[in-house]
N, C-alpha and C. Protein backbone atom coordinates (compact mmCIF):
# COMPACT_ATOMS: atom_id res chain seq x y z
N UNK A 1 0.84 -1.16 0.00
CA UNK A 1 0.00 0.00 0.00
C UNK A 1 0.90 1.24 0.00
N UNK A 2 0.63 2.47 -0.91
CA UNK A 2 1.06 3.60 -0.81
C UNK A 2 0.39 4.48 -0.44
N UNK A 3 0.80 5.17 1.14
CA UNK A 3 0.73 6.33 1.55
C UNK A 3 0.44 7.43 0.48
N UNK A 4 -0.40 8.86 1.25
CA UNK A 4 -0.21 9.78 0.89
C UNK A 4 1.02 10.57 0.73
N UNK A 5 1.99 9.77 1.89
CA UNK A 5 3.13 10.64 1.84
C UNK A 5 3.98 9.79 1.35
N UNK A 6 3.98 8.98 0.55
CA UNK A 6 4.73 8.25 -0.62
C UNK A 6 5.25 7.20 0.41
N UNK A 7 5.25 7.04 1.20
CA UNK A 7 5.75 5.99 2.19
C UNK A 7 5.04 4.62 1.37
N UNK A 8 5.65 3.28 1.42
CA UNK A 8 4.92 2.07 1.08
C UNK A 8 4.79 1.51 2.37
N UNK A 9 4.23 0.77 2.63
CA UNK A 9 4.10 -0.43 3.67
C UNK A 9 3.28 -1.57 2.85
N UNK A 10 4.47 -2.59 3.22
CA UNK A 10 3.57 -3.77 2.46
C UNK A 10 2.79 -5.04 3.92
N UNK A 11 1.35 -5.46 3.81
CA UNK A 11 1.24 -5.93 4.83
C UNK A 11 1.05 -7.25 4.68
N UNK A 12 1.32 -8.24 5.62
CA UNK A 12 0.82 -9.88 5.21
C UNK A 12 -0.02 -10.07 6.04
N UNK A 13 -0.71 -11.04 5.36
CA UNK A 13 -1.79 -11.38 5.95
C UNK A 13 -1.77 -12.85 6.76
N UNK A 14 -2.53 -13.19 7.79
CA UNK A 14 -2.84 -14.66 7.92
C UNK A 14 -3.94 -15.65 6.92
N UNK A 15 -4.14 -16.69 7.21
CA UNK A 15 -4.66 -17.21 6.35
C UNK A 15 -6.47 -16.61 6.62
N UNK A 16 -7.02 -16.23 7.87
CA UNK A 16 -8.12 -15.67 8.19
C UNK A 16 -7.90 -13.86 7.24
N UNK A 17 -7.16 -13.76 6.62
CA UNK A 17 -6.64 -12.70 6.40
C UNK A 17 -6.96 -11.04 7.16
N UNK A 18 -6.27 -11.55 8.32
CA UNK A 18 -6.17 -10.76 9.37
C UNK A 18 -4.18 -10.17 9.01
N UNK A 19 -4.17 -8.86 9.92
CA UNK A 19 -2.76 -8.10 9.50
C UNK A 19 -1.86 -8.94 10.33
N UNK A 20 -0.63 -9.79 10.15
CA UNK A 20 0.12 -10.42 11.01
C UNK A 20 1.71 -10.04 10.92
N UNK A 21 1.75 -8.72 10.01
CA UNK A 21 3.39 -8.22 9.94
C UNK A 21 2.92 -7.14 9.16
N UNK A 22 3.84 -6.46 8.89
CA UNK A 22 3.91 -4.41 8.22
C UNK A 22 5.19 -4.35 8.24
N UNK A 23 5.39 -5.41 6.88
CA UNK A 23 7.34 -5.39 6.30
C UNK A 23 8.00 -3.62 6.87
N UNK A 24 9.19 -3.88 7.20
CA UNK A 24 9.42 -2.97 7.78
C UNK A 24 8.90 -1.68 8.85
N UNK A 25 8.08 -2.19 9.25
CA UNK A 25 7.29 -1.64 10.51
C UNK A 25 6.92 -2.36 11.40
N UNK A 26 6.10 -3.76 11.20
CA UNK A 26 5.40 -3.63 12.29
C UNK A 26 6.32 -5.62 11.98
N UNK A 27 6.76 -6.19 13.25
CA UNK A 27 7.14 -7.70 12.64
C UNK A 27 6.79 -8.61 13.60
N UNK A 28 5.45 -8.31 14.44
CA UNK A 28 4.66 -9.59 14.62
C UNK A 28 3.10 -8.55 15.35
N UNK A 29 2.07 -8.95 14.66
CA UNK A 29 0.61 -9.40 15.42
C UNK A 29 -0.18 -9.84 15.85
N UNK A 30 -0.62 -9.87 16.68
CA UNK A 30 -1.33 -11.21 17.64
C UNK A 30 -2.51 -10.41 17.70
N UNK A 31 -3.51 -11.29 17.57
CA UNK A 31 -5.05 -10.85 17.82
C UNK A 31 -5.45 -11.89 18.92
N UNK A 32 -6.35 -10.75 19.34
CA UNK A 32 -6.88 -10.99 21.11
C UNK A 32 -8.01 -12.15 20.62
N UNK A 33 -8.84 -12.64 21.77
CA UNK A 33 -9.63 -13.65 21.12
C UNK A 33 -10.88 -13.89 20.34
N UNK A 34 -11.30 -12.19 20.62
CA UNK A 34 -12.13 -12.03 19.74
C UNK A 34 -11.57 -11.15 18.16
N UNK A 35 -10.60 -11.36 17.69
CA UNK A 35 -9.97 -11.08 16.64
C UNK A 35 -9.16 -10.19 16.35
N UNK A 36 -9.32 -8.82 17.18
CA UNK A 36 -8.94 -7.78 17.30
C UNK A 36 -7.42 -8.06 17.78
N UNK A 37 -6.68 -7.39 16.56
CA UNK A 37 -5.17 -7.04 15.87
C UNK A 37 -4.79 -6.65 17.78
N UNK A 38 -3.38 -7.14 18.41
CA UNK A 38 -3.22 -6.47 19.62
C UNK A 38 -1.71 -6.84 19.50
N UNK A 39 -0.81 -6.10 20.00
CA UNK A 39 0.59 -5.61 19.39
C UNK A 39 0.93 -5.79 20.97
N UNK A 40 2.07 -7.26 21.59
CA UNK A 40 1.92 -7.50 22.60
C UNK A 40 2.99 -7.07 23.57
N UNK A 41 3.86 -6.35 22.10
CA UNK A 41 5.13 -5.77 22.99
C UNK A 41 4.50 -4.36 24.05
N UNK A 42 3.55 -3.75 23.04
CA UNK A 42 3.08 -2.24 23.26
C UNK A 42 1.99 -2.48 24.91
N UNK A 43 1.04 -3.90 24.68
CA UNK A 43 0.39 -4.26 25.66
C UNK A 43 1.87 -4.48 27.18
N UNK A 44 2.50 -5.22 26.74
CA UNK A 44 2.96 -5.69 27.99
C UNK A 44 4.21 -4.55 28.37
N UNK A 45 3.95 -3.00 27.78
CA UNK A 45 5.08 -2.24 28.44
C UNK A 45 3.75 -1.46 29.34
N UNK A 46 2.73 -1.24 28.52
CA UNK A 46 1.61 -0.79 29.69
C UNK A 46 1.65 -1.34 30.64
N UNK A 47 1.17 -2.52 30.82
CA UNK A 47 0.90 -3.25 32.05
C UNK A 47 2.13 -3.32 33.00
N UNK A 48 3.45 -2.94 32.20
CA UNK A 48 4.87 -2.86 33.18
C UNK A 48 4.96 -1.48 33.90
N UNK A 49 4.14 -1.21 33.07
CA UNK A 49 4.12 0.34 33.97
C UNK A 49 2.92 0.67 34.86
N UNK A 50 1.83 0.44 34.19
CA UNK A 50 0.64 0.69 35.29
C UNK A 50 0.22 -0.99 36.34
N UNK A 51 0.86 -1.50 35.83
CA UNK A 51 1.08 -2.96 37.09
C UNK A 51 1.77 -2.73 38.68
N UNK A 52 2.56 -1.99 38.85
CA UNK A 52 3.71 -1.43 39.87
C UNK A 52 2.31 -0.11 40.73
N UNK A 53 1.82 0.27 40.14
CA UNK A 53 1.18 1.60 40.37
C UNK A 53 0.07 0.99 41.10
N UNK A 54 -0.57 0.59 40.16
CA UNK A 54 -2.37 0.28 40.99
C UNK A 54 -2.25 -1.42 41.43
N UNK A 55 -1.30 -2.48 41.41
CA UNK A 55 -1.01 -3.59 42.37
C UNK A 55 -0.94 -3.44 43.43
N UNK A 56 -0.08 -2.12 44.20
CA UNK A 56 0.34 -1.94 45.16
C UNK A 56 0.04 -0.50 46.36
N UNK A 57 -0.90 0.28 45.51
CA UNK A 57 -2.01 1.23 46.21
C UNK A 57 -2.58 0.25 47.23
N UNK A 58 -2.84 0.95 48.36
CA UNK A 58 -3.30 0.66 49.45
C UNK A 58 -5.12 0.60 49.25
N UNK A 59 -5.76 1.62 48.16
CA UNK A 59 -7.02 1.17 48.06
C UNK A 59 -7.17 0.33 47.08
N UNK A 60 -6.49 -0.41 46.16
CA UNK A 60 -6.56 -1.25 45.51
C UNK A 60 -6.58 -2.62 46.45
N UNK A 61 -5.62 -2.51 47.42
CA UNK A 61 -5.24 -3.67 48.33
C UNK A 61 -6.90 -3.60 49.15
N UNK A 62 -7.06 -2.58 49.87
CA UNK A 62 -8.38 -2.75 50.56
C UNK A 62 -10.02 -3.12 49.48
N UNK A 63 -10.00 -2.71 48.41
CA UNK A 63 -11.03 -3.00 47.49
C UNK A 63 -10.90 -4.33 47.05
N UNK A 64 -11.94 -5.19 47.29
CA UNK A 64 -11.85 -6.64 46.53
C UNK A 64 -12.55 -6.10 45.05
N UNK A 65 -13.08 -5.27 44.65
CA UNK A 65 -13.29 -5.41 43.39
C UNK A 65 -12.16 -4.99 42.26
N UNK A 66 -11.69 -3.45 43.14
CA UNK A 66 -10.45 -3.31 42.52
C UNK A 66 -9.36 -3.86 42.45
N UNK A 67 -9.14 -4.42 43.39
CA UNK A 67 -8.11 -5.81 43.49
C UNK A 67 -7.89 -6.83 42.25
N UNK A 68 -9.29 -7.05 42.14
CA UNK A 68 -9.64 -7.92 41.21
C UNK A 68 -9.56 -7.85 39.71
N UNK A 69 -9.50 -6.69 39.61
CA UNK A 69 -9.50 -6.13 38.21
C UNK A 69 -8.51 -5.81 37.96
N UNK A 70 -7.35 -5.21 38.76
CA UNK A 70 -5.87 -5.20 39.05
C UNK A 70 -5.20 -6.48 38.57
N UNK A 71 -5.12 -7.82 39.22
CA UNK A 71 -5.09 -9.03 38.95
C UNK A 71 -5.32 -9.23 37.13
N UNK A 72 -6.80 -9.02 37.32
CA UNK A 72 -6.83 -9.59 36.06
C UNK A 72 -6.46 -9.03 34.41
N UNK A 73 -5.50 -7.28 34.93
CA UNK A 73 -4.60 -6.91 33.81
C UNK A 73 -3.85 -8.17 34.06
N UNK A 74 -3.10 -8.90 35.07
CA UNK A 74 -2.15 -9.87 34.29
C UNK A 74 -2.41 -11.09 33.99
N UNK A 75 -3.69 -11.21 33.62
CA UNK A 75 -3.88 -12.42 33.25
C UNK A 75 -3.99 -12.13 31.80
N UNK A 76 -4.03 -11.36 31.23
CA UNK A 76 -4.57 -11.15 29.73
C UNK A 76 -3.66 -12.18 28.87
N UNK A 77 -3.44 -12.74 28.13
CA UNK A 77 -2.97 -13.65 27.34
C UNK A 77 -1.73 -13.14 26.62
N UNK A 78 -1.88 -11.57 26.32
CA UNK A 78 -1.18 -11.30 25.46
C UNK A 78 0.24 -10.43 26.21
N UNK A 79 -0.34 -10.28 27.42
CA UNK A 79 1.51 -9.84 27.91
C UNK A 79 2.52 -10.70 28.35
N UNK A 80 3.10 -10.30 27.67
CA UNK A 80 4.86 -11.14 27.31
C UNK A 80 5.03 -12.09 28.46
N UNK A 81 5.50 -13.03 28.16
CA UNK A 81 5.77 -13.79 29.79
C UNK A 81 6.83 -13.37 30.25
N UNK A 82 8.12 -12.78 29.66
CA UNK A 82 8.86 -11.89 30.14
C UNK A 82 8.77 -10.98 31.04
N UNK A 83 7.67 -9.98 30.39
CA UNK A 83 7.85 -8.84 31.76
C UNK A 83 6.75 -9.21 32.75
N UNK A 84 5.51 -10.61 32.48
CA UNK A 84 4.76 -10.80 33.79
C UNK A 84 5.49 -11.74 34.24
N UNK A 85 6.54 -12.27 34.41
CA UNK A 85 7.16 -12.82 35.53
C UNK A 85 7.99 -11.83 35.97
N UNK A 86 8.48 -10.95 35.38
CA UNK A 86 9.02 -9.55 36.12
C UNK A 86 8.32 -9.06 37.25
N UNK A 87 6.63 -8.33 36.56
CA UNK A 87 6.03 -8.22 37.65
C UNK A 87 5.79 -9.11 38.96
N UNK A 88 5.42 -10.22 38.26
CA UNK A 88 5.51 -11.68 39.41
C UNK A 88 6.56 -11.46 40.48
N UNK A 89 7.67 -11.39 39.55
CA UNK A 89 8.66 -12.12 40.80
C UNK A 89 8.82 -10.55 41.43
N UNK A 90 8.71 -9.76 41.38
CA UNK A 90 8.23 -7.99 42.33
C UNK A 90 7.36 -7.93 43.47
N UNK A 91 5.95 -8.66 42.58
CA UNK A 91 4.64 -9.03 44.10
C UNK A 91 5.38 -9.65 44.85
N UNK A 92 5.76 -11.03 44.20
CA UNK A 92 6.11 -11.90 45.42
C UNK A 92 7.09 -11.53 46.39
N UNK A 93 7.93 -10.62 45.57
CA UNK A 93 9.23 -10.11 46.87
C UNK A 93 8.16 -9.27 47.92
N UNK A 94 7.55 -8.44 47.35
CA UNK A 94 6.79 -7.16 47.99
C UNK A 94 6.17 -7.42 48.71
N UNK A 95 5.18 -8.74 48.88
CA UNK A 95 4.07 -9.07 49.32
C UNK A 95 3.63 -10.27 49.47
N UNK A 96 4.56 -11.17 49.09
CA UNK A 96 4.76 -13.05 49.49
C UNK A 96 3.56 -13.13 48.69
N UNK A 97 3.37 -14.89 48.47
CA UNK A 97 2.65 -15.52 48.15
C UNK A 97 1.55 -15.77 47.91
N UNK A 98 0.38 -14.75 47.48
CA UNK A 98 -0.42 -14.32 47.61
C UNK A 98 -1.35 -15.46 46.75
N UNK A 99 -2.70 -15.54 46.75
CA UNK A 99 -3.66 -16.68 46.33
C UNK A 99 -3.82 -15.92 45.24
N UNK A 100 -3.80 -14.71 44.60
CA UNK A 100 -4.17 -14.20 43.27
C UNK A 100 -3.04 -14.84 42.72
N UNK A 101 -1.29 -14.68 43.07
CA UNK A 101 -0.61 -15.14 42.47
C UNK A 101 -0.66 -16.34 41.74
N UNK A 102 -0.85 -17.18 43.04
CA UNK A 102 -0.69 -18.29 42.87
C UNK A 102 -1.74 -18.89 41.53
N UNK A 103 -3.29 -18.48 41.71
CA UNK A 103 -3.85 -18.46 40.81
C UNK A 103 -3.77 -18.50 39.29
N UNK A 104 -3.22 -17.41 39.33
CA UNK A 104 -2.33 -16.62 37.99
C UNK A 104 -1.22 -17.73 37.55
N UNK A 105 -0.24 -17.91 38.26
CA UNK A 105 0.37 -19.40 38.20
C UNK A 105 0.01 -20.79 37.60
N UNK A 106 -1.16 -20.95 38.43
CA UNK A 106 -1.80 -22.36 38.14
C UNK A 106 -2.21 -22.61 36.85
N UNK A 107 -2.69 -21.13 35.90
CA UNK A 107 -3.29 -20.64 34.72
C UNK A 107 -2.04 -20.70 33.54
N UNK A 108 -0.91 -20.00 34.07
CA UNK A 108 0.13 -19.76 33.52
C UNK A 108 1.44 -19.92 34.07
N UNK A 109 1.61 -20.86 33.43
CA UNK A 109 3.32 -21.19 34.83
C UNK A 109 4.31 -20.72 34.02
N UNK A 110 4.92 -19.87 35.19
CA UNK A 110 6.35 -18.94 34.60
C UNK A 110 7.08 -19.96 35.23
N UNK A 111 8.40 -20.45 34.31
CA UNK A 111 9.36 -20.77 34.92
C UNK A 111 10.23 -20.12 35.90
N UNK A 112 10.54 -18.56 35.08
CA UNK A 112 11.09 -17.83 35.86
C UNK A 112 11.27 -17.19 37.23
N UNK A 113 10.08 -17.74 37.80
CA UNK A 113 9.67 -17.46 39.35
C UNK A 113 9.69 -18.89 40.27
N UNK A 114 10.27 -19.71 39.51
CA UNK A 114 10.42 -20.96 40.69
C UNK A 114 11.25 -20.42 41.32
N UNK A 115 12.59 -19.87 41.71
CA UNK A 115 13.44 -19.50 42.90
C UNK A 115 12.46 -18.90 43.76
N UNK A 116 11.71 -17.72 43.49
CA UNK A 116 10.73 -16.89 44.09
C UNK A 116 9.81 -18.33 45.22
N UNK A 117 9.00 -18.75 44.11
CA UNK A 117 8.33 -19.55 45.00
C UNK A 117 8.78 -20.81 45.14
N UNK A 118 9.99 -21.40 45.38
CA UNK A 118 10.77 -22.17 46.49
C UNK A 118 10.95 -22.16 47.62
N UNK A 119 11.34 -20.59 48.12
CA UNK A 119 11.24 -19.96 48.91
C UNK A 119 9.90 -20.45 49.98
N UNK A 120 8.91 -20.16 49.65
CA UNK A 120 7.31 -20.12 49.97
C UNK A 120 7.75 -22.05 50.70
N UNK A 121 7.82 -23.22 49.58
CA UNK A 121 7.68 -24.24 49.98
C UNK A 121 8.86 -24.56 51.00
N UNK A 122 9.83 -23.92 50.90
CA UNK A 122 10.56 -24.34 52.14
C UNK A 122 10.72 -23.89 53.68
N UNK A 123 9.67 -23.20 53.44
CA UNK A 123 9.34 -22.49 55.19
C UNK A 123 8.56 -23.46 55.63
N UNK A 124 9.14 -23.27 57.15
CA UNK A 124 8.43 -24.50 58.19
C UNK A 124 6.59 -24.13 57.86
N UNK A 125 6.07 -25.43 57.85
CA UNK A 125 5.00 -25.42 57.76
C UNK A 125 3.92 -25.06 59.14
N UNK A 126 3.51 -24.38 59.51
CA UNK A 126 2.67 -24.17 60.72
C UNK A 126 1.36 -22.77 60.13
N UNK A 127 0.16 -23.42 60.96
CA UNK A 127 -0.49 -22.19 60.87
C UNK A 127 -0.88 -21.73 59.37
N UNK A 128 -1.18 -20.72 59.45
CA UNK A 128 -1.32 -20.39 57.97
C UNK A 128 -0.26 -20.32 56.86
N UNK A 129 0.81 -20.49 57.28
CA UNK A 129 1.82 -20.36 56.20
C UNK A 129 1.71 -21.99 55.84
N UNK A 130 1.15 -22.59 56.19
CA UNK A 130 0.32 -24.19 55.43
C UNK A 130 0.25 -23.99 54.09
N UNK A 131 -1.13 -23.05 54.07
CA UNK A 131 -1.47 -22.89 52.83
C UNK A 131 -0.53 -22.09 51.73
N UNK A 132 0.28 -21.29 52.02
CA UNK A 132 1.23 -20.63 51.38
C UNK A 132 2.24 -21.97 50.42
N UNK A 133 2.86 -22.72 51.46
CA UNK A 133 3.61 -23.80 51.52
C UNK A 133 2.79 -24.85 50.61
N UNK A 134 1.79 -25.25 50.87
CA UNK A 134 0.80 -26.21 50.19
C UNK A 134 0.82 -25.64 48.52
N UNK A 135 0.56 -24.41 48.30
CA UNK A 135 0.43 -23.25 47.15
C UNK A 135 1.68 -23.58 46.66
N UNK A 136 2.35 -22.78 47.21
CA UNK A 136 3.98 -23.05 46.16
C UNK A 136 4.53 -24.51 46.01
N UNK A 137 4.10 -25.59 46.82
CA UNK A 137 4.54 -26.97 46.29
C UNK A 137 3.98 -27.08 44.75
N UNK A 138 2.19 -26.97 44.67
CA UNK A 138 1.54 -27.25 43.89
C UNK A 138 2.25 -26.21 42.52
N UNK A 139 2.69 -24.93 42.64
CA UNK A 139 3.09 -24.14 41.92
C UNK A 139 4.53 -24.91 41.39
N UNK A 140 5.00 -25.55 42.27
CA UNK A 140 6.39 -26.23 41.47
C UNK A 140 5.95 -27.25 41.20
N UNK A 141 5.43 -27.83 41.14
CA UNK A 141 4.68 -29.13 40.77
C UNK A 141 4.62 -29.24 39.25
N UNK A 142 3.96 -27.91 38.98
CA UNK A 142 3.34 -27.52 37.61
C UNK A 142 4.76 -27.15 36.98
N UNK A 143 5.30 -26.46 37.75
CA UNK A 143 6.52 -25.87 36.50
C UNK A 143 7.99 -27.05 36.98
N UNK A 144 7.49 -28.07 37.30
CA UNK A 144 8.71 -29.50 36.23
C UNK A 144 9.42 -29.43 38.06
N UNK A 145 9.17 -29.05 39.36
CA UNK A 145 10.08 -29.40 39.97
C UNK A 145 9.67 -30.78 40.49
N UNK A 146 10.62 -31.91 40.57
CA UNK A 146 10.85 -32.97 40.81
C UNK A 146 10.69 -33.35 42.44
N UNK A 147 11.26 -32.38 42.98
CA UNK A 147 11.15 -32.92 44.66
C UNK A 147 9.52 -32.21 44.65
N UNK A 148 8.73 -31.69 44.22
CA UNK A 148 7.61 -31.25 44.74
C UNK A 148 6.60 -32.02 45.01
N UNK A 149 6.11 -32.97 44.59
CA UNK A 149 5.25 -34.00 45.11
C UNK A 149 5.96 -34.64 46.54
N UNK A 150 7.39 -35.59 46.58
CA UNK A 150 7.44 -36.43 47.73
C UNK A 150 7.39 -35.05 48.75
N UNK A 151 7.54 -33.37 48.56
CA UNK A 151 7.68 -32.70 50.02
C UNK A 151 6.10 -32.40 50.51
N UNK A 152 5.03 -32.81 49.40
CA UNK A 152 4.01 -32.43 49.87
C UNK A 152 3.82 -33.44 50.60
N UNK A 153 3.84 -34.47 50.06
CA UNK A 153 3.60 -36.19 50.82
C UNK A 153 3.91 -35.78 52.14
N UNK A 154 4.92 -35.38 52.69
CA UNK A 154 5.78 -34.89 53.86
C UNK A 154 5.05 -34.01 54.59
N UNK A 155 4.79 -32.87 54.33
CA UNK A 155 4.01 -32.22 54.58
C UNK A 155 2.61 -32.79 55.08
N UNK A 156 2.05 -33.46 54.37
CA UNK A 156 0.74 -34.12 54.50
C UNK A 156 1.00 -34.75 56.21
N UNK A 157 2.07 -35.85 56.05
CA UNK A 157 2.24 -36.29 57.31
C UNK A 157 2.56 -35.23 58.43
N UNK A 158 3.16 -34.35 58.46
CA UNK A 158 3.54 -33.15 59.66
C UNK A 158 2.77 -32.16 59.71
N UNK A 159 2.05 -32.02 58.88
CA UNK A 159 1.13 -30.48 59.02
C UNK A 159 -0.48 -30.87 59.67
N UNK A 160 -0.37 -31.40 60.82
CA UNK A 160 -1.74 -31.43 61.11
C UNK A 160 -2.77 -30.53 60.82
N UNK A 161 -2.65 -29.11 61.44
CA UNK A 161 -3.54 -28.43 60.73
C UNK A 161 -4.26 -28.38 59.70
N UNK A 162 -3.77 -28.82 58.65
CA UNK A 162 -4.23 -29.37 57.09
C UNK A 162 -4.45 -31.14 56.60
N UNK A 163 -4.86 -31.55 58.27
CA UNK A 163 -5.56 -33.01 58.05
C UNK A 163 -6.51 -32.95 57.58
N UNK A 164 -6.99 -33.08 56.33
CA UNK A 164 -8.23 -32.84 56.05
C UNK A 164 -8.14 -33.40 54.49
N UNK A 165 -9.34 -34.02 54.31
CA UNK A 165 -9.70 -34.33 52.71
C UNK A 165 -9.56 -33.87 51.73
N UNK A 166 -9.01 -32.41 51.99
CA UNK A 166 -9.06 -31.27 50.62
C UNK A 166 -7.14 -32.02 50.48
N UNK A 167 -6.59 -31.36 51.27
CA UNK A 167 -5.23 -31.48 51.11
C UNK A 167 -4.54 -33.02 50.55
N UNK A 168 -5.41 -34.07 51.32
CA UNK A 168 -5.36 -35.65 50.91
C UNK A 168 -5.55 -35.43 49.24
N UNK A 169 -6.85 -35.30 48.91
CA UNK A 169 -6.71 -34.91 47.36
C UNK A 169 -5.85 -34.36 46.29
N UNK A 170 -5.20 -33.43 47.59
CA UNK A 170 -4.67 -32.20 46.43
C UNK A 170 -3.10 -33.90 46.34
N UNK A 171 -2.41 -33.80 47.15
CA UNK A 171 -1.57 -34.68 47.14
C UNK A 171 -1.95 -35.71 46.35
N UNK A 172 -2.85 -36.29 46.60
CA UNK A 172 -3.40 -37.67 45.92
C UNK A 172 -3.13 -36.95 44.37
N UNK A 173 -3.50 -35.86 44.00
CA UNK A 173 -3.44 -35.66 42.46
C UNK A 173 -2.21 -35.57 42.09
N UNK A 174 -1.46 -34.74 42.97
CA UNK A 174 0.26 -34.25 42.58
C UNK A 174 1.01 -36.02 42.20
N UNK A 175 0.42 -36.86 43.42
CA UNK A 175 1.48 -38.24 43.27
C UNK A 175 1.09 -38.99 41.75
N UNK A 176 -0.25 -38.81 41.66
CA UNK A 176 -0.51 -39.42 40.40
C UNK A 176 -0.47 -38.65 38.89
N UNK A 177 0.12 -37.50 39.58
CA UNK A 177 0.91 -36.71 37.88
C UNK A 177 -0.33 -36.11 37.25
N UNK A 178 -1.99 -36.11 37.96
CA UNK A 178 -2.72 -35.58 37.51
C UNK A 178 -2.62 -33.59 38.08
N UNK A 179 -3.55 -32.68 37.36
CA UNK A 179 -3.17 -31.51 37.59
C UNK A 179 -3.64 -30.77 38.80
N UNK A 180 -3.17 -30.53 39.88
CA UNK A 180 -4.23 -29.35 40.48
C UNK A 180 -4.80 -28.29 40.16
N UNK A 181 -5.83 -28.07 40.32
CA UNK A 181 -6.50 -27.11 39.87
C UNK A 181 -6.73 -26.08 40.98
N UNK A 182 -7.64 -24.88 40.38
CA UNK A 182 -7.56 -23.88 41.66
C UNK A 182 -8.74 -24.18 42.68
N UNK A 183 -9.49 -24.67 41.96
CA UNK A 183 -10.97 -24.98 42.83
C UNK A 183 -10.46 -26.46 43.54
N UNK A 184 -9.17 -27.20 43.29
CA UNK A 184 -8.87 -27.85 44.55
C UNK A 184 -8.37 -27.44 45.70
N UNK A 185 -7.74 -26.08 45.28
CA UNK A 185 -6.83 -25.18 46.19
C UNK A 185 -8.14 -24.59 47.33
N UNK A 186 -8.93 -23.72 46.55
CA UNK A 186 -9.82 -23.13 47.29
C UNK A 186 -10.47 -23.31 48.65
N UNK A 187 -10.49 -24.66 48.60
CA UNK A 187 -11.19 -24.98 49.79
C UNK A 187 -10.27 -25.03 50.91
N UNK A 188 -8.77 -24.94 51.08
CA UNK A 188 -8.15 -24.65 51.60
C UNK A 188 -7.90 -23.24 52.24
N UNK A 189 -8.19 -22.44 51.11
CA UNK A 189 -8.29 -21.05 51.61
C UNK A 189 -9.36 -20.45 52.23
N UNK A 190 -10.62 -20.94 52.07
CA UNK A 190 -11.76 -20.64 53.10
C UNK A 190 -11.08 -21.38 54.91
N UNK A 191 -10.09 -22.41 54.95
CA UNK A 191 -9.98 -22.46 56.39
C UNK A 191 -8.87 -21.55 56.93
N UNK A 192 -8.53 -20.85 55.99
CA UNK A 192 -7.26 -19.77 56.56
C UNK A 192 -7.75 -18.71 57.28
């Protein structure tokens, strides 16, 4: 195509013939899921910038709705896994282990934040840091760590507090290589 101002841009198409490059301008497009063209470098420098800002406001923290909507800028599909494990591994320094994280995790496993949440599974288990501990096993579980099933097993046996059928399950799934999910997690977090 030629510009008014004599500029060319030539564009390719996908086979839906949607825009998926702009030779010399533009050299990758991703469309969101309802089709719409979304440019994920440009998405995920927003969210690197307004992620830091309204994550960590104190009325964002007190609002469960705004909270929530906070959160779910990083779930969007299309920011880089690069800079949301950036942000990731930031919450987690800032603000530990949090059940949105973990969430977010279970959905999308960054490799890059297993050191982060190692951390989480190797604190003595007592009390509520159970569920923290229980969370980040299941979180390494998912992203390929090997000791994470036999320490839950372990756990299972020493953590009385978390005698209970939910946690038996969650283990029972980790040993048999099936997935945890979050709605196995959940019921854990209503006894916190």
């Amino acid at each position: 195509m030629t510009y008014p101002s004599g500029r060319v841009a030539d564009y390719v198409h996908d086979a839906a013939g949607r825009t998926k490059e702009v030779l010399g301008y533009v050299s990758s497009v991703a469309c969101a899921p309802h089709g719409e063209s979304v440019n994920a470098a440009a998405i995920s420098s927003v969210a690197s910038h307004v992620w830091p800002r309204i994550g960590t406001t104190s009325a964002v923290r007190r609002d469960g709705n705004l909270a929530s909507e906070a959160w779910a800028l990083l779930r969007q599909p299309w920011i880089q896994s690069s800079v949301l494990a950036q942000l990731l591994r930031e919450e987690i320094r800032r603000r530990g282990l949090s059940s949105e994280a973990v969430f977010l995790l279970l959905d999308r496993p960054l490799p890059e934040v297993r050191a982060d949440i190692r951390r989480y599974a190797d604190k003595p288990a007592h009390g509520e840091s159970v569920f923290v501990a229980v969370a980040a096993l299941i979180v390494l579980d998912i992203l390929g760590d090997d000791s994470a099933r036999a320490e839950a097993e372990k756990l299972e046996k020493t953590a009385r507090p978390l005698d209970s059928p939910v946690f038996q399950t969650i283990v029972n799934k980790m040993s048999g290589g099936r997935p945890v999910l979050w709605s196995d997690l959940e019921p854990l977090l209503e006894d916190r």
